[in-house]
C-alpha atoms as a PDB file:
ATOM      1  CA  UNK A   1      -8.112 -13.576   6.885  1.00  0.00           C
ATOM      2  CA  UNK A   2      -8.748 -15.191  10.136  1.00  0.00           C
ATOM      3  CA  UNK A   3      -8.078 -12.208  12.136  1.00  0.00           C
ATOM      4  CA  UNK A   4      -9.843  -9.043  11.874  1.00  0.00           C
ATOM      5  CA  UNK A   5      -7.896  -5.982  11.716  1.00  0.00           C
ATOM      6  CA  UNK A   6     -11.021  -4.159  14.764  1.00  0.00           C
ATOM      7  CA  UNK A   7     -10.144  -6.656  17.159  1.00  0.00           C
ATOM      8  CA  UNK A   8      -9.077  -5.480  20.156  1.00  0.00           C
ATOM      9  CA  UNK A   9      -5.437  -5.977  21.993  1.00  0.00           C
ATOM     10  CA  UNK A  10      -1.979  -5.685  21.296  1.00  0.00           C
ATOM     11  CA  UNK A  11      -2.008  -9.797  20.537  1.00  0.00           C
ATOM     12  CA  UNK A  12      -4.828  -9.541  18.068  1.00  0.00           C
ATOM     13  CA  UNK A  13      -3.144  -6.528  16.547  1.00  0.00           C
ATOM     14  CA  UNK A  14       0.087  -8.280  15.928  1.00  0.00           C
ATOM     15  CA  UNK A  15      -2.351 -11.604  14.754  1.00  0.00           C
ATOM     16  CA  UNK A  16      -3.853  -9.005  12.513  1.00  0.00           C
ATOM     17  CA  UNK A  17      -0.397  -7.999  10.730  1.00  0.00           C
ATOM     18  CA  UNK A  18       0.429 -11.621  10.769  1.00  0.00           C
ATOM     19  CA  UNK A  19      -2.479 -12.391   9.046  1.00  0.00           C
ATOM     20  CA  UNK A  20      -2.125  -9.711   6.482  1.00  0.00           C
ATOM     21  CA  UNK A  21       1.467 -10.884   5.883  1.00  0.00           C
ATOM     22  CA  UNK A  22       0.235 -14.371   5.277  1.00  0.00           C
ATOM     23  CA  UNK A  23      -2.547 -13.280   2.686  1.00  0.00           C
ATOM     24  CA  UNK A  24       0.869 -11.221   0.762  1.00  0.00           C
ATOM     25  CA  UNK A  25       2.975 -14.248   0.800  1.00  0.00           C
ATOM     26  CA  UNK A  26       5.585 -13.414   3.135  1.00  0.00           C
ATOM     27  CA  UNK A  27       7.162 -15.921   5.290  1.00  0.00           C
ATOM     28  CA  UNK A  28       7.168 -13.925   8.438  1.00  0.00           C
ATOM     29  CA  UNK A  29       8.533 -17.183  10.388  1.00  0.00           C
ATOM     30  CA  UNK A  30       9.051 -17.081  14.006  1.00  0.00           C
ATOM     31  CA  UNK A  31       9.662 -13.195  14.707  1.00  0.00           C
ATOM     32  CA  UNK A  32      12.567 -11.448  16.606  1.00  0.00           C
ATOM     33  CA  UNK A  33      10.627  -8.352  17.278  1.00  0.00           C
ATOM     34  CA  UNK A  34       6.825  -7.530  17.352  1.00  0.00           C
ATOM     35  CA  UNK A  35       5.213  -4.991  18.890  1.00  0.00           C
ATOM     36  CA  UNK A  36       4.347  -1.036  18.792  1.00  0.00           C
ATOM     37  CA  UNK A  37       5.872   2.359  18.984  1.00  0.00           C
ATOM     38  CA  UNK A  38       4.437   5.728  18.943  1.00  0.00           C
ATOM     39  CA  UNK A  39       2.544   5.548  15.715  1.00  0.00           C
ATOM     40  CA  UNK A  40       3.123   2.051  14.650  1.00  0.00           C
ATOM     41  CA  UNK A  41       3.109  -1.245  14.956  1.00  0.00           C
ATOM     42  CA  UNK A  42       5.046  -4.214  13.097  1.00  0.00           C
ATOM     43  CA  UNK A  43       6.746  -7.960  13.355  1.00  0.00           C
ATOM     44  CA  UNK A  44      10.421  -7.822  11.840  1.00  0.00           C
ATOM     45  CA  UNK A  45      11.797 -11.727  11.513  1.00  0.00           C
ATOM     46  CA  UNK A  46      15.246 -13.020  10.204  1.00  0.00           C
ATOM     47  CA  UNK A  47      13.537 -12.867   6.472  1.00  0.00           C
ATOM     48  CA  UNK A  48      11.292  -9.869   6.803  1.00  0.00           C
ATOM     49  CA  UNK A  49      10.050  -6.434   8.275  1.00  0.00           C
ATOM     50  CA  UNK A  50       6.069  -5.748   8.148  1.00  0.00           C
ATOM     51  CA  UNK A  51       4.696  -3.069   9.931  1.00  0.00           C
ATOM     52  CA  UNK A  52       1.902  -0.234   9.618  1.00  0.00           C
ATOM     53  CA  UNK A  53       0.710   3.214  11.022  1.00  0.00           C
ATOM     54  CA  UNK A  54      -1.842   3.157  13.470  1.00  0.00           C
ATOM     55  CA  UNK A  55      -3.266   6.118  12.882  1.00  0.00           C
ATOM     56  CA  UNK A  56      -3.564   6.079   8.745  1.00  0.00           C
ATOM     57  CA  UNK A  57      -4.660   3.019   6.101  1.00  0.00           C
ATOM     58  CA  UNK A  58      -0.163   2.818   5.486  1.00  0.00           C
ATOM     59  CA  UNK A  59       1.842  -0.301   5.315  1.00  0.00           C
ATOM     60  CA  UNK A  60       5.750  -0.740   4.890  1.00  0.00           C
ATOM     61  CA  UNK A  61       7.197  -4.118   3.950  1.00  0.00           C
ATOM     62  CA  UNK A  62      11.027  -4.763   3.460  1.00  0.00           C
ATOM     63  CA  UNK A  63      12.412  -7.965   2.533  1.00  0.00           C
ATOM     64  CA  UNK A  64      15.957  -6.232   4.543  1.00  0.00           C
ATOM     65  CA  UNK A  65      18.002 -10.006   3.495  1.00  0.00           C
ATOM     66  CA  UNK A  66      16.769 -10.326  -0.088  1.00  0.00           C
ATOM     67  CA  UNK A  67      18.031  -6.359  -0.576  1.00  0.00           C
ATOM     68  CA  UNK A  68      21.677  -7.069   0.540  1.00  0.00           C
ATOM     69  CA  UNK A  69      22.585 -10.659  -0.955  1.00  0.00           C
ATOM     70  CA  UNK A  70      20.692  -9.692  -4.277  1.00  0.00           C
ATOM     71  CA  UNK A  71      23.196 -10.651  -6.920  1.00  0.00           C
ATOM     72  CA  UNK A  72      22.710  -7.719 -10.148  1.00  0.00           C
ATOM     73  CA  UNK A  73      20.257  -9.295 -12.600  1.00  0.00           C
ATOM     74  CA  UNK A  74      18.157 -10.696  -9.502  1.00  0.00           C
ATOM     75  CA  UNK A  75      15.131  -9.070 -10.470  1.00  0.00           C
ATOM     76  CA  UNK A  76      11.730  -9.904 -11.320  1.00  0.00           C
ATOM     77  CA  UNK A  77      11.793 -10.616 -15.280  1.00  0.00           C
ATOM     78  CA  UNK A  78       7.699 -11.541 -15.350  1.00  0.00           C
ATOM     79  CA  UNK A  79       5.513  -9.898 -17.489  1.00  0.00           C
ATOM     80  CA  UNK A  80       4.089  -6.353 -16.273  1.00  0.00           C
ATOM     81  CA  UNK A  81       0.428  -7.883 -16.639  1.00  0.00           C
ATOM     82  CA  UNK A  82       1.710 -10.051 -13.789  1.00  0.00           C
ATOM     83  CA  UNK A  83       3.278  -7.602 -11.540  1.00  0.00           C
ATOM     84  CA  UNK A  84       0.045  -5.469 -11.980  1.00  0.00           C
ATOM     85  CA  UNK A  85      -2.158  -8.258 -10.657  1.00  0.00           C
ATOM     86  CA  UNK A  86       0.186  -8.980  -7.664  1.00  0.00           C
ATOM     87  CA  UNK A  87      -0.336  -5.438  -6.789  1.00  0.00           C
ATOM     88  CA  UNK A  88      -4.347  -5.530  -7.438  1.00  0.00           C
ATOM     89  CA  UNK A  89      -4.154  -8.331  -4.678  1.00  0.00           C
ATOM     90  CA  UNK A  90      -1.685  -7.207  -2.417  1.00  0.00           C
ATOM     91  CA  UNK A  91      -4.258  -3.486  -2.065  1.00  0.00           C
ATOM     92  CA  UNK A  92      -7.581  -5.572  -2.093  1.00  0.00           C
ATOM     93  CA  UNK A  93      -5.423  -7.521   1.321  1.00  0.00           C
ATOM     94  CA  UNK A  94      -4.205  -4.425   2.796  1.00  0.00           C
ATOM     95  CA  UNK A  95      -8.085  -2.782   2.477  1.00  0.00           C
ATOM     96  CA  UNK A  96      -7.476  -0.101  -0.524  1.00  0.00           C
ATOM     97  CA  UNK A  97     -11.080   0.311  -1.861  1.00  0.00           C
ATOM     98  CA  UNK A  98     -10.466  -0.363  -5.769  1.00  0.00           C
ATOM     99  CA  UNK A  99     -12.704   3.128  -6.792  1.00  0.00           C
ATOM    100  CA  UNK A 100      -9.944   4.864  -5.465  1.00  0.00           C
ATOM    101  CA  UNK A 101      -6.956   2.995  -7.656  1.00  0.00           C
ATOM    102  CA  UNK A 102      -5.962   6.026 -10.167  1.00  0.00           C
ATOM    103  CA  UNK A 103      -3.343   5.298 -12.672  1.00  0.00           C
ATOM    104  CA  UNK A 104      -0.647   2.000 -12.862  1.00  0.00           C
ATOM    105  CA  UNK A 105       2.728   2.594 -13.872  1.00  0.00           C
ATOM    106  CA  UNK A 106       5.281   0.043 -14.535  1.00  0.00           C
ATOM    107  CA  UNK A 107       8.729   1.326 -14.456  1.00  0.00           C
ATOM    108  CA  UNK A 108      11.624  -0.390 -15.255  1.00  0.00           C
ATOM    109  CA  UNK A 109      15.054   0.925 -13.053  1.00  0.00           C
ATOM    110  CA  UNK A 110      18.304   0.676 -14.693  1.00  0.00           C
ATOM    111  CA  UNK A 111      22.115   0.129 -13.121  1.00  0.00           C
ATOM    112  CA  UNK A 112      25.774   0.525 -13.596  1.00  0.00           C
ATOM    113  CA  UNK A 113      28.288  -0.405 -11.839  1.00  0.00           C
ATOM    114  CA  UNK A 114      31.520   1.935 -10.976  1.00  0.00           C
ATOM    115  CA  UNK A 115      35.215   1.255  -9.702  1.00  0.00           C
ATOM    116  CA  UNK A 116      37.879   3.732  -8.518  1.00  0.00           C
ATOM    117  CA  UNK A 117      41.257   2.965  -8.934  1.00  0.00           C
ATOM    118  CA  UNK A 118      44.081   4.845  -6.776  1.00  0.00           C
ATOM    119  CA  UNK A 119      44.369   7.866  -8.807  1.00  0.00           C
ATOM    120  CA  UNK A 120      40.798   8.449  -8.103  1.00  0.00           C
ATOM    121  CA  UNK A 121      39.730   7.602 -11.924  1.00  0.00           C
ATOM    122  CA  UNK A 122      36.204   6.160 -12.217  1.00  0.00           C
ATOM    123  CA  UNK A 123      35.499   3.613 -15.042  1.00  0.00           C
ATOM    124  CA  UNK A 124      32.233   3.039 -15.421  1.00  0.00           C
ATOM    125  CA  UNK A 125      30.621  -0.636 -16.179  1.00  0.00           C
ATOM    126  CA  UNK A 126      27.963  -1.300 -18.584  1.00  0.00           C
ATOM    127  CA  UNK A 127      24.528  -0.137 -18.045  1.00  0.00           C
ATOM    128  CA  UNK A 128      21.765  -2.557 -16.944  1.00  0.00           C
ATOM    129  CA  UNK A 129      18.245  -3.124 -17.192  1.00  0.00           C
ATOM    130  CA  UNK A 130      17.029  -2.901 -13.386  1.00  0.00           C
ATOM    131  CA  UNK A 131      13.775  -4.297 -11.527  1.00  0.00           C
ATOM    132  CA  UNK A 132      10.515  -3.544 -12.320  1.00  0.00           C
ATOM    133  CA  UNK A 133       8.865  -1.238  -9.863  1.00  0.00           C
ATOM    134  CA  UNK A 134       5.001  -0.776 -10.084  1.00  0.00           C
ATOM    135  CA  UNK A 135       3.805   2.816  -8.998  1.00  0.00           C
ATOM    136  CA  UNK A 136       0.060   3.243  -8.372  1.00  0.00           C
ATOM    137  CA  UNK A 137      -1.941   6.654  -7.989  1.00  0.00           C
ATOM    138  CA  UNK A 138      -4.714   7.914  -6.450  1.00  0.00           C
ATOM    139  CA  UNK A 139      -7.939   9.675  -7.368  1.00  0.00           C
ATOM    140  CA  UNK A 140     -11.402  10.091  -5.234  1.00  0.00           C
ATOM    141  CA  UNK A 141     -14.456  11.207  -6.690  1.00  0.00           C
ATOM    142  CA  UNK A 142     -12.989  12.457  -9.209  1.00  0.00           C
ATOM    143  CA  UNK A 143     -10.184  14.607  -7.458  1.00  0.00           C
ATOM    144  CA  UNK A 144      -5.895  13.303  -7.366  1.00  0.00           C
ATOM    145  CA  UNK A 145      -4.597  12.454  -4.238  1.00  0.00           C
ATOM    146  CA  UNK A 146      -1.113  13.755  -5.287  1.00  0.00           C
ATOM    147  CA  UNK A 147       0.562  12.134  -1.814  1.00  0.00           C
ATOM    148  CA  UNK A 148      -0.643   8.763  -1.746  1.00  0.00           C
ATOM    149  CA  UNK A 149       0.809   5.669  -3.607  1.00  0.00           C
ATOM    150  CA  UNK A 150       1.931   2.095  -3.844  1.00  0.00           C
ATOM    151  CA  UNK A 151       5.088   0.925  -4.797  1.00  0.00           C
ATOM    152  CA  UNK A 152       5.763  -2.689  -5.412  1.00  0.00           C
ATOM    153  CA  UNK A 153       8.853  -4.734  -6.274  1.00  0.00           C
ATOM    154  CA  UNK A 154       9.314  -8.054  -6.478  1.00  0.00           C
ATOM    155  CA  UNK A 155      12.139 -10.793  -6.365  1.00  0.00           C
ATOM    156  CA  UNK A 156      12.995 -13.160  -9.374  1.00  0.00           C
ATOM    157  CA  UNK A 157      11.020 -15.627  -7.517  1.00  0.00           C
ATOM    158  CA  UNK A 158       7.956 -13.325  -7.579  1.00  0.00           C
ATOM    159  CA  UNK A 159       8.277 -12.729  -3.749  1.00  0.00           C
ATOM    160  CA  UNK A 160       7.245  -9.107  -2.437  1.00  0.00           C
ATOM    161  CA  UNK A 161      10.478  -7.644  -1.189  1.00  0.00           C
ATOM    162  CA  UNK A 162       9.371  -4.085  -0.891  1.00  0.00           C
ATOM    163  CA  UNK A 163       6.003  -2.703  -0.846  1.00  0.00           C
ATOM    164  CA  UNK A 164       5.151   0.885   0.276  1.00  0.00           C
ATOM    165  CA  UNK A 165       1.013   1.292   0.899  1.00  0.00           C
ATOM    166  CA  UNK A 166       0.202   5.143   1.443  1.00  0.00           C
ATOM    167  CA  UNK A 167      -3.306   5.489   1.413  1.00  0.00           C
ATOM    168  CA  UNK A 168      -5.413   7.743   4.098  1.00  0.00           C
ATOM    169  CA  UNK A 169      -8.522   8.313   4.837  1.00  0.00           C
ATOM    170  CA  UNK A 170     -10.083  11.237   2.976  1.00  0.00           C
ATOM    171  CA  UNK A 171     -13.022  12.915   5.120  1.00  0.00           C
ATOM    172  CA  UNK A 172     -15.800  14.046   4.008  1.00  0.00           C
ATOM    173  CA  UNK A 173     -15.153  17.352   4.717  1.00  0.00           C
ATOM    174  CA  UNK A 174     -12.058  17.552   3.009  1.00  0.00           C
ATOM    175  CA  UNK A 175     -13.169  15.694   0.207  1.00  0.00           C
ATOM    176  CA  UNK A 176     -16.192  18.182  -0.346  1.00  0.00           C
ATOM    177  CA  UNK A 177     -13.900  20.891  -0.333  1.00  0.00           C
ATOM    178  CA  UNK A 178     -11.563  19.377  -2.976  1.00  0.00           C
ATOM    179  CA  UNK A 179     -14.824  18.535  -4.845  1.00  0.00           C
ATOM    180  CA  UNK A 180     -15.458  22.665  -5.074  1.00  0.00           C
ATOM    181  CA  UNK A 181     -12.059  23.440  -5.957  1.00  0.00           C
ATOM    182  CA  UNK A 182     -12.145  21.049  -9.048  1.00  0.00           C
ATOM    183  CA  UNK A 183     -15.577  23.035 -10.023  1.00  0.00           C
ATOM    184  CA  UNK A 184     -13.997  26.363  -9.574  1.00  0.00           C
ATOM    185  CA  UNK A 185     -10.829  25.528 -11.565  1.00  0.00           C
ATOM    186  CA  UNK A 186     -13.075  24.180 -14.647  1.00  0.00           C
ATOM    187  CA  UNK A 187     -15.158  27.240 -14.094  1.00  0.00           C
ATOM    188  CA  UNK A 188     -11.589  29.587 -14.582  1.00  0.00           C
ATOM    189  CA  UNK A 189     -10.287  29.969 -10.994  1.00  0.00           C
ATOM    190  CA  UNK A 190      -7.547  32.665 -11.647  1.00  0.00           C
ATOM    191  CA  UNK A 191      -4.061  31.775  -9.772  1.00  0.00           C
ATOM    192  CA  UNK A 192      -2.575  34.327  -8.103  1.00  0.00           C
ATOM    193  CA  UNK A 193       0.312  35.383 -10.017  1.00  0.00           C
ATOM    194  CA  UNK A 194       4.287  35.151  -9.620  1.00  0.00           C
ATOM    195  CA  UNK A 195       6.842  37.204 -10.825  1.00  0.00           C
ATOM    196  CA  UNK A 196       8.733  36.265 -13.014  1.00  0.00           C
ATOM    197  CA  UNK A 197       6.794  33.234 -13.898  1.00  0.00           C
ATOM    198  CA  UNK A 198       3.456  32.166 -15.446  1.00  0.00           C
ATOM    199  CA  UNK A 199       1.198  29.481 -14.348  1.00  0.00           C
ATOM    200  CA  UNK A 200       1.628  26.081 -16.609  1.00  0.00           C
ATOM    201  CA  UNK A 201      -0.522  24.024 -15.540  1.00  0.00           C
ATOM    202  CA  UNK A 202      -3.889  24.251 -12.626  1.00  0.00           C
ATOM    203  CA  UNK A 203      -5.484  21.304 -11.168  1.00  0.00           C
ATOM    204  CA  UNK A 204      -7.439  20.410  -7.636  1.00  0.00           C
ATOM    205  CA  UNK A 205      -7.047  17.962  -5.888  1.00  0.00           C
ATOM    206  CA  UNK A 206      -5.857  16.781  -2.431  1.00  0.00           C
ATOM    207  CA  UNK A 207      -2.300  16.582  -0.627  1.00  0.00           C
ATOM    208  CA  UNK A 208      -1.123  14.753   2.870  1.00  0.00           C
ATOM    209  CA  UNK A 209       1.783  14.105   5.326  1.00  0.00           C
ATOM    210  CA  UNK A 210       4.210  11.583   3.642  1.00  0.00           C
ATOM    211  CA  UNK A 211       4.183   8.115   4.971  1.00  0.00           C
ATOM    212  CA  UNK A 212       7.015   8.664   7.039  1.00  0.00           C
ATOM    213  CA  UNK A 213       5.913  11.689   8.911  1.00  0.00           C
ATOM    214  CA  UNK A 214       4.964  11.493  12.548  1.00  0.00           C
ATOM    215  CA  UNK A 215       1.367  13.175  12.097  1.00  0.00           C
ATOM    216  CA  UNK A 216      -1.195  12.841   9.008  1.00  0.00           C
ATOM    217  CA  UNK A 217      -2.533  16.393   7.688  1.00  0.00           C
ATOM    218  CA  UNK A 218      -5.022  15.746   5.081  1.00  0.00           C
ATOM    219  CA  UNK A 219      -6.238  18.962   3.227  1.00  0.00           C
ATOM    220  CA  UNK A 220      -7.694  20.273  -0.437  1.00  0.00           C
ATOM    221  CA  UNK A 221      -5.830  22.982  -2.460  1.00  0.00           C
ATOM    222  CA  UNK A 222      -5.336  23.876  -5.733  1.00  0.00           C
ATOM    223  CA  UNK A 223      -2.097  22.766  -7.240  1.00  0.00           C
ATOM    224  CA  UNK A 224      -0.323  25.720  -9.602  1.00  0.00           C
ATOM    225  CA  UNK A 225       3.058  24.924 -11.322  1.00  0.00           C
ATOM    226  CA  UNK A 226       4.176  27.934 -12.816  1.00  0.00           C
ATOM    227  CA  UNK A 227       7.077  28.010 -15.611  1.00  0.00           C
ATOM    228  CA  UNK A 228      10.053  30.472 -15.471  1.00  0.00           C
ATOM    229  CA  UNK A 229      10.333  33.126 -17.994  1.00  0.00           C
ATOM    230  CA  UNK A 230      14.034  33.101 -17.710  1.00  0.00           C
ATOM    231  CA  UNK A 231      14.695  29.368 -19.358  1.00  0.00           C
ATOM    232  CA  UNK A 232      18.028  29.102 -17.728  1.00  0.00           C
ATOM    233  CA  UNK A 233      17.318  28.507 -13.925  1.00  0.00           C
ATOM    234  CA  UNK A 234      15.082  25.818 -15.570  1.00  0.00           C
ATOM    235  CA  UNK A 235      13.150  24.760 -12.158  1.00  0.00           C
ATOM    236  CA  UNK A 236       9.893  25.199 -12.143  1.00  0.00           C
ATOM    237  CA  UNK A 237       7.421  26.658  -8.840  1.00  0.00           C
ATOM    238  CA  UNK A 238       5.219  24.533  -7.504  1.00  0.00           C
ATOM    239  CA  UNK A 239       2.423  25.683  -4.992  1.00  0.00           C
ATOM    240  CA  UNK A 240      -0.256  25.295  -3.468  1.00  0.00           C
ATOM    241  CA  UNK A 241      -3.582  27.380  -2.754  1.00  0.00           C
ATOM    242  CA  UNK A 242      -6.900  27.148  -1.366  1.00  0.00           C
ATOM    243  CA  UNK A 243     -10.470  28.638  -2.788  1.00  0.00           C
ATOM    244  CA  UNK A 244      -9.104  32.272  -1.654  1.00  0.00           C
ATOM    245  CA  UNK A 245      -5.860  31.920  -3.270  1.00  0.00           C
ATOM    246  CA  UNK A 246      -4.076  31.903  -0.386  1.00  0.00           C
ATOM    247  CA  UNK A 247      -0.995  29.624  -0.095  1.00  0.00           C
ATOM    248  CA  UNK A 248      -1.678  26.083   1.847  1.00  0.00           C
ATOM    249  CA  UNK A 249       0.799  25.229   4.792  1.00  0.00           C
ATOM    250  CA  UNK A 250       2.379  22.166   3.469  1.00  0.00           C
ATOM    251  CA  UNK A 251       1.473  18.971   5.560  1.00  0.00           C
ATOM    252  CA  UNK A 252       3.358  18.213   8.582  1.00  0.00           C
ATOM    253  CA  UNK A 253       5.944  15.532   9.214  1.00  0.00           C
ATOM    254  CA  UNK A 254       6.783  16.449  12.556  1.00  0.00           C
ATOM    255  CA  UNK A 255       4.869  18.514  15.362  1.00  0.00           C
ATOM    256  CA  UNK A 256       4.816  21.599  14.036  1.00  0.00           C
ATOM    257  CA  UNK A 257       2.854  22.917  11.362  1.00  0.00           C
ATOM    258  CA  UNK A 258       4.937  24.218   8.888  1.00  0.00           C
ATOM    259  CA  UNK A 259       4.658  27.809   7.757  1.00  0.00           C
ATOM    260  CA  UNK A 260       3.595  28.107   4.013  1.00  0.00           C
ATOM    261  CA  UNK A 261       6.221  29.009   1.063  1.00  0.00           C
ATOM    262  CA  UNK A 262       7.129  32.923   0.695  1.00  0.00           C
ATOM    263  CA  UNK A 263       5.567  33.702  -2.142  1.00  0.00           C
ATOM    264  CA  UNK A 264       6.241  36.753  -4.321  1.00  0.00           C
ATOM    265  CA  UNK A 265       3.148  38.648  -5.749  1.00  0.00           C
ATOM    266  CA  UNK A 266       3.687  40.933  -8.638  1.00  0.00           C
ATOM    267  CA  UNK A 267       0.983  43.652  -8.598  1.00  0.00           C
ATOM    268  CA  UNK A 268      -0.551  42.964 -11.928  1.00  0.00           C
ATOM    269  CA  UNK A 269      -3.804  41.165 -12.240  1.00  0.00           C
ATOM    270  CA  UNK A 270      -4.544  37.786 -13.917  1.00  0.00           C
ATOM    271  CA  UNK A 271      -5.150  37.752 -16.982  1.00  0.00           C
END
């Protein structure tokens, strides 16, 4: 790409996201809107919307046109090899180091249609096969990054009309920590227990704001889902710990920090 995304300015930042949108095949055009607001910056044209976080490796893509004219059945009907390698080239443009790529889902949506007549009685069309959405995880040195993601979907035509790049930076500080917790849990880190519910599954890793939050929190923890004795409420607990067993406060998305989950204790050790 001819313009480097550490050049200074706002018009070599907005050449940068041009330049990033050529390399993904979008046909930005001339644009309405380009520019920056708190915590990011974007171009949004008659055909398109493109824009990214300043303060995180996040991108956001919308083909807004192609979403309300698509006719059912408009979807991409390529081969999932092919969707994969649109998405291998559309992370290797938007800077996602390849180490990091964790598994690659391709998941196929399905649709119905619905009418209401006057008497309020729904009849319900025939189901649908849907687009094909690619989902990408993350894992560093070993340890999930449960928050972060890609999600692709393309157009008939092959275009890009959404993509959804979530991928921050991981310091070395945090990643070091995550790197003990996985050791601990393989070595029998004991979760602190629930009542009325046992712990399923236990696995380290590392969790973050969402991509739409205002702020980016990046921390380690130790992920417990614990299953319900009592089968009929049927929803499982998730939390979240670090090395003390102490819950995590769960990334913000605003300006506050938010305070971590109650959690009930039952007085019996872990067994």
């Amino acid at each position: 790409m001819a313009t480097k995304e550490n050049e200074r300015g706002p018009d070599a930042e907005i050449a940068y996201i041009k330049s990033v949108a050529d390399g993904l095949g979008l046909k930005v055009g001339e644009p309405a809107r380009a520019g920056s607001e708190a915590n990011l910056a974007g171009i949004r044209s008659k055909s398109v919307l493109i824009s990214r976080r300043l303060d995180s490796r996040t991108w956001f893509v919308q083909d807004t046109p192609d979403q309300q004219k698509r006719a059912p059945g408009d979807y991409f009907n390529g081969t999932d090899r092919t969707i994969r390698a649109r998405g291998s080239k559309a992370m290797e443009i938007l800077g996602i180091p390849s180490d990091e790529i964790g598994e690659e889902f391709v998941l196929r949506e399905s649709e119905r249609t619905a009418q209401v007549d006057r008497k309020g009685k729904i009849s319900q069309g025939k189901e649908q096969k849907g687009a094909k959405v690619l989902r990408v995880s993350r894992v560093v040195c070993g340890c999930p990054v449960w928050s972060s993601n890609v999600v692709l979907r393309l157009a008939k035509d092959g275009r890009i009309v959404f993509l959804q790049a979530h991928w921050p930076e991981i310091t070395k500080a945090v990643l070091e920590e995550a790197s003990e917790l996985v050791h601990r849990v393989k070595a029998g880190w004991c979760p602190p227990p629930q009542e009325g519910a046992s712990p399923e599954s236990v696995e380290a890793g590392i969790i973050h704001s969402p991509a739409a939050a205002f702020v980016i929190d990046v921390e380690a923890a130790v992920r417990v889902i614990y299953e319900p004795w009592n089968q009929l409420y049927g929803r499982k607990l998730m939390l979240h710990f670090d090395r003390h067993g102490r819950p995590v406060s769960n990334p913000r998305i605003g300006d506050l920090k938010q305070e971590p989950e109650g959690t009930r204790r039952s007085p019996e050790a872990c067994e």
